[in-house]
Each structure stands twice: as C-alpha cells, then as structure tokens.
Protein backbone atom coordinates (compact mmCIF):
# COMPACT_ATOMS: atom_id res chain seq x y z
CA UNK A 1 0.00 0.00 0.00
CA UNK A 2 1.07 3.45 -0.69
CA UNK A 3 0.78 6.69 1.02
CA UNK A 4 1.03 10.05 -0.51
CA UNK A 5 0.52 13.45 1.31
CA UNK A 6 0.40 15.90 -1.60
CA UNK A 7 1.10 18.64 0.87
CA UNK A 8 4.00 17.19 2.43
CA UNK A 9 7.92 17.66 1.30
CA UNK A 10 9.37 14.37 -0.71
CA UNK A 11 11.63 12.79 0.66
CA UNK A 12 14.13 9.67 -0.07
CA UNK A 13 11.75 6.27 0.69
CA UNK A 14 9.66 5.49 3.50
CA UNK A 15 8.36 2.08 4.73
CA UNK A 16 6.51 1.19 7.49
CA UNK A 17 6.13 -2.57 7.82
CA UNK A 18 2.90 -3.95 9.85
CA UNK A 19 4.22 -7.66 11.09
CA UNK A 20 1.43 -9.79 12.35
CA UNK A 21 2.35 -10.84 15.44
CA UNK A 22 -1.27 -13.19 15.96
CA UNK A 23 -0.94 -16.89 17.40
CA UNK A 24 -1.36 -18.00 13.60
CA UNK A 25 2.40 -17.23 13.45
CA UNK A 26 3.13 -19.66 15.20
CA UNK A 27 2.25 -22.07 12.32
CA UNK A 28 4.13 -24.76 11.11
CA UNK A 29 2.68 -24.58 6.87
CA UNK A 30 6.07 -22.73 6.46
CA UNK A 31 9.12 -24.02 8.06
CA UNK A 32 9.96 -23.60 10.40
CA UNK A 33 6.78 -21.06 11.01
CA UNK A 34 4.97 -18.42 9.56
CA UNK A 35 6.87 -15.88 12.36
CA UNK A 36 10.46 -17.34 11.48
CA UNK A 37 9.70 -16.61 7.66
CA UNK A 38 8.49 -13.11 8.29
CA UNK A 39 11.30 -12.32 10.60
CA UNK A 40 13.83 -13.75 7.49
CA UNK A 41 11.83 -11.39 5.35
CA UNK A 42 12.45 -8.54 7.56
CA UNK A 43 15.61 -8.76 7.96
CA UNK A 44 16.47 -9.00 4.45
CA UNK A 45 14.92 -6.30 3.93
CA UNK A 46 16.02 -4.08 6.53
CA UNK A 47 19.83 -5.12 5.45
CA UNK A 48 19.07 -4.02 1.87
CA UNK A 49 17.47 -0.67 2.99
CA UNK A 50 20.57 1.89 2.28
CA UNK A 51 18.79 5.10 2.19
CA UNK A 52 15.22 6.40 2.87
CA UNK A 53 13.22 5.85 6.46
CA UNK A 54 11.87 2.72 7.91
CA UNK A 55 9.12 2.43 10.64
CA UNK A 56 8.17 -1.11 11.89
CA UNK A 57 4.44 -1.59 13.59
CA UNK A 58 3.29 -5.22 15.30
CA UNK A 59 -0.57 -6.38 15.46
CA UNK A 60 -2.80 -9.00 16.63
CA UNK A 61 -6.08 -7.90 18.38
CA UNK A 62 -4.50 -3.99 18.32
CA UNK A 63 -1.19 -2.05 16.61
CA UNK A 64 1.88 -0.85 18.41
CA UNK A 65 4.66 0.80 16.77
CA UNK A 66 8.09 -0.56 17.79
CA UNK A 67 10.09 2.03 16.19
CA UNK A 68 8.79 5.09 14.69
CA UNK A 69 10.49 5.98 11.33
CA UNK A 70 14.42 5.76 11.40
CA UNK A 71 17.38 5.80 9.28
CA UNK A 72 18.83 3.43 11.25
CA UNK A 73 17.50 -0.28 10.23
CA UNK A 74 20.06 -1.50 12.64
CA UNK A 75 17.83 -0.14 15.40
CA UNK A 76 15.11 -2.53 14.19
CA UNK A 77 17.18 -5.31 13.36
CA UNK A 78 18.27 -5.03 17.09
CA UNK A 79 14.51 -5.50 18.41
CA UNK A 80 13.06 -8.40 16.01
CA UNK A 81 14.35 -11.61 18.36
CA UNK A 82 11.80 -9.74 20.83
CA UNK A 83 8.95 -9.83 18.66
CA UNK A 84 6.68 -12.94 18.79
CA UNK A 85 3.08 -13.26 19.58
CA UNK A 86 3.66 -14.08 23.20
CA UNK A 87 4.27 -9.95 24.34
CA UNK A 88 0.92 -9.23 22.41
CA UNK A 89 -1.61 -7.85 25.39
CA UNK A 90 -4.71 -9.11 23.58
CA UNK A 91 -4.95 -11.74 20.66
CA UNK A 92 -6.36 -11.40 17.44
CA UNK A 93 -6.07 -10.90 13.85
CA UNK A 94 -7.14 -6.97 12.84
CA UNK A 95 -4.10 -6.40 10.25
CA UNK A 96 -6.71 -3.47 9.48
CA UNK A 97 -4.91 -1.74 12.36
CA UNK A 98 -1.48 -2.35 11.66
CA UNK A 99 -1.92 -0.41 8.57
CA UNK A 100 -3.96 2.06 10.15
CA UNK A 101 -1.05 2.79 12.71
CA UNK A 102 1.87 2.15 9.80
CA UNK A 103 -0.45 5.56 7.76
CA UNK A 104 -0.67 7.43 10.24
CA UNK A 105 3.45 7.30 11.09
CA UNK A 106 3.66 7.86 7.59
CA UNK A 107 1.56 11.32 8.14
CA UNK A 108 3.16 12.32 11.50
CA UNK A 109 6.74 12.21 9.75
CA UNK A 110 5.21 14.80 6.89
CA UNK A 111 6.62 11.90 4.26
CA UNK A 112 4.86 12.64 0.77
CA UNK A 113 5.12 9.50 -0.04
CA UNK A 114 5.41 6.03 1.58
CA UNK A 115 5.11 2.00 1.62
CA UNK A 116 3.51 0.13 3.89
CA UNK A 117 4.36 -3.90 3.92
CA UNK A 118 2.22 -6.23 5.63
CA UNK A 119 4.01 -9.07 6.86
C-alpha cells in the first residue's frame, strides 16, 4: 500500500512494515513457522534498505509501533528476536490496524510518499 501526502515535502523512501504478530504465526505450513519466515523477510529487507526511512508496527487484536520511522535499520534489526506473539496484550487478527497505525506514522513524519508492507 502506498501513502502520498500531496502537501508534504518528498523525501528519499519510507516504509513502514505492519508484522502480524497473531498466534497463527506460530504455524508450522512454512518451516519452520509463519513468524520465522516473516522475521527472514524482515531482515532482508532491513539489510538491503541503504537510504530512505523505515518504521516497523506489530498487530494481533491492536497495533503498536516498535520504532517510529528511522534511518537506522540497525535499530530494528536489534529488536526483532523480541517480537513474537507471546508480548501481544490481547490476541487477534485486525491487520486493518497495523496499517492504520503504519499511515498514520507515515503522516506524523510529513513523508509525501510512503510504503507500507504487511508481513
């Protein structure tokens, strides 16, 4: 999904990836589980990332942002063997908040444009 602020100043990139941190990543269809795969994913991703700003939000029942947007991925990288369904207050699956929360980081930084990934 993509964001774009007409009003705002451009800048580089900006991502904001949602992660679904439900129970149903805990399943096993993808080896070893839908979490590990996601958490490659992000990581690749993050380590490719040379320029621009990346945000990362979490979600089951509700959203939380773990780190607001950043040009330091290493920041992130540091806090994904943390994230797994287990610190999640409330279960669920509403990825319709994640990307609520990942827009509206997008706005608060004044990015004219940005990416949201749902993982």
């Amino acid at each position: 999904m993509t964001v774009t602020d007409p009003s705002a100043a451009p800048v580089e990139s900006a991502l904001v990836v949602a992660l679904d941190l439900s129970r149903s990543m805990y399943a096993a269809d993808l080896t070893p589980s839908r979490l590990a795969r996601a958490t490659y994913a992000l990581r690749d991703i993050l380590r490719e990332r040379s320029d621009g700003q990346t945000g990362l939000v979490v979600f089951a029942a509700d959203a939380f942002v773990v780190s607001p947007l950043t040009d330091d991925t290493g920041t992130i990288l540091a806090q994904l063997p943390a994230l797994e369904p287990a610190i999640m207050p409330a279960q669920g699956s509403r990825p319709e908040r994640g990307i609520e929360l990942a827009a509206t980081l997008l706005s608060q930084a004044g990015v004219g444009r940005g990416d949201i990934l749902l993982l």
